[in-house]
Protein backbone atom coordinates (compact mmCIF):
# COMPACT_ATOMS: atom_id res chain seq x y z
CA UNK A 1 -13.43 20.72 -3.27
CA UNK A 2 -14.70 23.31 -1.02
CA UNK A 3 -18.25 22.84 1.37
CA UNK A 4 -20.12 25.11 -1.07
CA UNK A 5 -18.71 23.31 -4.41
CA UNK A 6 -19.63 20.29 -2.48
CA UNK A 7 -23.32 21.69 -2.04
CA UNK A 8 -23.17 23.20 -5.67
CA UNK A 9 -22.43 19.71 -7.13
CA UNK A 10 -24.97 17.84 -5.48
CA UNK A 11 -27.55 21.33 -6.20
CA UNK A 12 -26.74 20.72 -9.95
CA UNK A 13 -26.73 17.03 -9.50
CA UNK A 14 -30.41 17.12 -8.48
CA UNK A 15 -31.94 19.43 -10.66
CA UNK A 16 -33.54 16.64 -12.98
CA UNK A 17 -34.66 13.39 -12.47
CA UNK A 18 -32.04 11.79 -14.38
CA UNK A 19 -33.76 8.58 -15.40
CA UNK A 20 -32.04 5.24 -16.72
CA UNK A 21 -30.86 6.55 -19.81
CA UNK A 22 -30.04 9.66 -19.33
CA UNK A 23 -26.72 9.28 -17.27
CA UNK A 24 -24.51 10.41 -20.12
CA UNK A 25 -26.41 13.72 -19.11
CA UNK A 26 -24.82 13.48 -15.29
CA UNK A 27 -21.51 12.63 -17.06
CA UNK A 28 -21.56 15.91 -18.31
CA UNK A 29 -21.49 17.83 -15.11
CA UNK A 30 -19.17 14.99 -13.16
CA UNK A 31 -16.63 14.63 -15.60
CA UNK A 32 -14.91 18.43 -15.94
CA UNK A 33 -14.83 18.34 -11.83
CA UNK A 34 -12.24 15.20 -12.65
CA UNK A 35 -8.23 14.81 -12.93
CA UNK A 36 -8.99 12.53 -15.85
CA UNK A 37 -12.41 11.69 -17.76
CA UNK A 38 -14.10 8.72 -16.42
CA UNK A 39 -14.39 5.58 -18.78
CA UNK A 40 -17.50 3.56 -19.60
CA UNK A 41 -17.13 0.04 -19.59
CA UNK A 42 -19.16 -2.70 -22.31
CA UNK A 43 -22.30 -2.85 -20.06
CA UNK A 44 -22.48 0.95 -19.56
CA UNK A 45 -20.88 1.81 -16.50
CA UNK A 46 -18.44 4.49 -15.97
CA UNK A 47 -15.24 4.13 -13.62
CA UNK A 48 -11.86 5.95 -12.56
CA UNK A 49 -8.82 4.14 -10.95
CA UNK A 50 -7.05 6.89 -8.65
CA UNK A 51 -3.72 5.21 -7.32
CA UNK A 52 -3.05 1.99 -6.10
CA UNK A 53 -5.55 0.24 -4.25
CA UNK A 54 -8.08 -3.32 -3.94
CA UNK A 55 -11.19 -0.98 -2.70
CA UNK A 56 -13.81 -0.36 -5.22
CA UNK A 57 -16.21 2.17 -4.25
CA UNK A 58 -19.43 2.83 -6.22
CA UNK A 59 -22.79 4.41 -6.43
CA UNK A 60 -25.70 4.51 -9.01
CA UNK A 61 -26.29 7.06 -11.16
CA UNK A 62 -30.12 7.08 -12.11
CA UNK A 63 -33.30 8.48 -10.17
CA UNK A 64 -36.69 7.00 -9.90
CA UNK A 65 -39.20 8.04 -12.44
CA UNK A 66 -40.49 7.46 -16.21
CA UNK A 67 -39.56 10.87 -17.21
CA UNK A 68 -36.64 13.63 -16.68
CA UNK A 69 -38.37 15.86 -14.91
CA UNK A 70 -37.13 19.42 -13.59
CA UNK A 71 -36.98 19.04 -10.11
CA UNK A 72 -39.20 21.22 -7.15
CA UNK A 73 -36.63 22.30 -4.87
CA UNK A 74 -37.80 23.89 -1.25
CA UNK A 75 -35.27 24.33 1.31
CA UNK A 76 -35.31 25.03 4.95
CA UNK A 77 -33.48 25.82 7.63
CA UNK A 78 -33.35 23.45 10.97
CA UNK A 79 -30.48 23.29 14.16
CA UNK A 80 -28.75 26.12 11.82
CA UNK A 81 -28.26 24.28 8.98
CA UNK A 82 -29.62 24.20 5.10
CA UNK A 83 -31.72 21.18 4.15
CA UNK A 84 -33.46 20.42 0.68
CA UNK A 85 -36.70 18.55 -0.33
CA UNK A 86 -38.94 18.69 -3.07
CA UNK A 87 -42.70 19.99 -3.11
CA UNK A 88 -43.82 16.57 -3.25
CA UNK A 89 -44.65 16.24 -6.80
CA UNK A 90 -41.23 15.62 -7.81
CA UNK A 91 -38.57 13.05 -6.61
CA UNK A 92 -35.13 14.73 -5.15
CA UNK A 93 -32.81 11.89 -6.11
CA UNK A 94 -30.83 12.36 -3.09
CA UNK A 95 -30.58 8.21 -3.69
CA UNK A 96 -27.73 8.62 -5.31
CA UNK A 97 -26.42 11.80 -5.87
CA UNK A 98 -25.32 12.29 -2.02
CA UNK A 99 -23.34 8.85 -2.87
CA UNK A 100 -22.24 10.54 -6.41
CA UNK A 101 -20.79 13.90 -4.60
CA UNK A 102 -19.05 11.67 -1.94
CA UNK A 103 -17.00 9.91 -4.49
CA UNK A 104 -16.17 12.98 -6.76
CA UNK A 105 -14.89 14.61 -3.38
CA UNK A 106 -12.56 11.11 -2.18
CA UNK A 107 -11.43 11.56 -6.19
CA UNK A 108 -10.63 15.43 -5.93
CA UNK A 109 -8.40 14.33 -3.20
CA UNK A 110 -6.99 11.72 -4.22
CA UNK A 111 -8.20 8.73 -2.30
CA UNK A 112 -6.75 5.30 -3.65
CA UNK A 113 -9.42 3.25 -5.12
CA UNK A 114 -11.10 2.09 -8.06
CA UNK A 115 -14.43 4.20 -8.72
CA UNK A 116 -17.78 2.26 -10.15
CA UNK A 117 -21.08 4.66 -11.39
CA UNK A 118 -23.63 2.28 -12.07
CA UNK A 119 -26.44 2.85 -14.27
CA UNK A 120 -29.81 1.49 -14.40
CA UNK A 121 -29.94 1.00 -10.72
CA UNK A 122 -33.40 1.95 -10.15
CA UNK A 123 -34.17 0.35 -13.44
CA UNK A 124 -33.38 -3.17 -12.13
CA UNK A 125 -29.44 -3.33 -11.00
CA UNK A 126 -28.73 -2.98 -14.53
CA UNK A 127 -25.10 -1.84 -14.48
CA UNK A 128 -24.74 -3.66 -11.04
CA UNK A 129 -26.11 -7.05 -12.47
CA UNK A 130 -23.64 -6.82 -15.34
CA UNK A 131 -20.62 -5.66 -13.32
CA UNK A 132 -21.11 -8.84 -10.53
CA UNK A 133 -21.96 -11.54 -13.62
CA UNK A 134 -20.26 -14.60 -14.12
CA UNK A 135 -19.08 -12.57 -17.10
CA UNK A 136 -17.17 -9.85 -15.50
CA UNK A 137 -15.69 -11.64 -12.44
CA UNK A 138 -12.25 -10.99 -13.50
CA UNK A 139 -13.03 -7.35 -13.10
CA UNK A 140 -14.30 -7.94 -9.87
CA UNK A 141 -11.60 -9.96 -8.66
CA UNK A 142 -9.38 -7.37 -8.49
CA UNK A 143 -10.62 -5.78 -5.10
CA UNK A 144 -11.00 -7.34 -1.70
CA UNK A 145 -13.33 -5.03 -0.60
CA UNK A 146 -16.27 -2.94 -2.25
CA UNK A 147 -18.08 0.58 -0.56
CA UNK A 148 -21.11 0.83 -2.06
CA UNK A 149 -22.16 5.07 -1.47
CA UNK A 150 -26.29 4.19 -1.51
CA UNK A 151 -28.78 4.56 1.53
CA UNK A 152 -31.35 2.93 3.44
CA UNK A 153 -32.00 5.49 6.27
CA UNK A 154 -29.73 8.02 7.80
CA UNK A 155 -27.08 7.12 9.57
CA UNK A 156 -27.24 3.14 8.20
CA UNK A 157 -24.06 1.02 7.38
CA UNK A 158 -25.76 -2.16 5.16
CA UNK A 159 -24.46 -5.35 6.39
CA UNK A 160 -27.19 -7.09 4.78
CA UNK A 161 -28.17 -6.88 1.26
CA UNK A 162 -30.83 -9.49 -0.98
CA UNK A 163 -30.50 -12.54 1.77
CA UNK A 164 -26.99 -12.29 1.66
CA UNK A 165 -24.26 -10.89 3.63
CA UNK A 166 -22.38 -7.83 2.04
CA UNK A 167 -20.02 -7.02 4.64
CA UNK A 168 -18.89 -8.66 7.95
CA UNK A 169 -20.15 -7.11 11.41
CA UNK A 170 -16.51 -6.16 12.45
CA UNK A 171 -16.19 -3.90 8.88
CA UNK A 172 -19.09 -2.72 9.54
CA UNK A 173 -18.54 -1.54 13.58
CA UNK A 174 -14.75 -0.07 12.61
CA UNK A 175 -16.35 2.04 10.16
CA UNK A 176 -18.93 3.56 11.94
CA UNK A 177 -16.24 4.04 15.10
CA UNK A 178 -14.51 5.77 12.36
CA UNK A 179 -17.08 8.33 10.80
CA UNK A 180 -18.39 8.59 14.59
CA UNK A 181 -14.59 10.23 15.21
CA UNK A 182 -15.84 12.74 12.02
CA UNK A 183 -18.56 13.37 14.06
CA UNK A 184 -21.22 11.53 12.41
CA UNK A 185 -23.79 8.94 13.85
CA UNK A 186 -23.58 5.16 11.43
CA UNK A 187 -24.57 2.27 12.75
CA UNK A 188 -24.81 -1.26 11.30
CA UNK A 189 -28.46 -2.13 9.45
């Protein structure tokens, strides 16, 4: 995908607050952008196996809120480039759909992996709590390794995650020594 499809995506991506419930809804735009429609799994989830790999990769698929709201969209311009926020009175959803346009462009070209969307995130974990259940390990047990596409600031690689660790310190440091050599700025949190 091209920078401005890229921008397009996540544009169209944010225009609602797509609520728990209404992910079938994000489906809808995601799914003609793939080589092959996604598939939803018994708790809800929807996933994609490109090639051959033991990386899962995933993100959620739900905003924050009670309601789908149409979304307030300002943007500005700052250091010559394009940023987007809302008014205030509506929530941008940026948490997730930055993690959601990620994955659609590592799918588009063709990056080995096994692709999770989660619902119910902000709901609870819903689709995350089902997916890591004693229930579903065999699912899980396929993969050594698991990139979660979610934020806690700018720039943060999550090493740490509910008292436990979700990545070791040495993952963590290669990959930000990697997207530092794309020219971006991560750092272990």
């Amino acid at each position: 995908m091209t920078d401005n499809q890229l921008v397009e995506l996540f544009d169209k991506l944010t225009e609602y607050t797509f609520i728990y419930g209404l992910e079938d809804k994000l489906m809808g735009i995601v799914n003609p952008l793939l080589p092959k429609p996604l598939t939803r799994d018994q708790y809800g989830n929807y996933s994609i196996t490109i090639g051959e790999s033991k990386t899962m990769f995933c993100c959620h698929l739900d905003t924050v809120g009670r309601q789908e709201l149409k979304v307030n969209k300002e943007y500005y311009e700052k250091s010559g480039h394009t940023f987007v926020k809302t008014d205030g009175n509506t929530i941008l959803g940026a948490d997730d759909k930055t993690g959601m346009v990620i994955m659609v462009n590592m799918i588009d070209n063709g990056v080995p992996g096994t692709y999770y969307f989660l619902i119910g995130e902000e709901k609870g974990t819903v689709g995350s709590s089902m997916l890591y259940s004693r229930q579903s390990t065999n699912i899980l047990s396929k993969f050594d390794r698991c990139v979660a596409f979610d934020r806690r600031a700018y720039g943060s690689i999550i090493i740490r995650q509910m008292g436990k660790d979700c990545c070791s310190r040495e993952f963590a440091n290669a990959l930000s020594s990697e997207l530092r050599a794309q020219g971006m700025k991560f750092k272990k949190d």
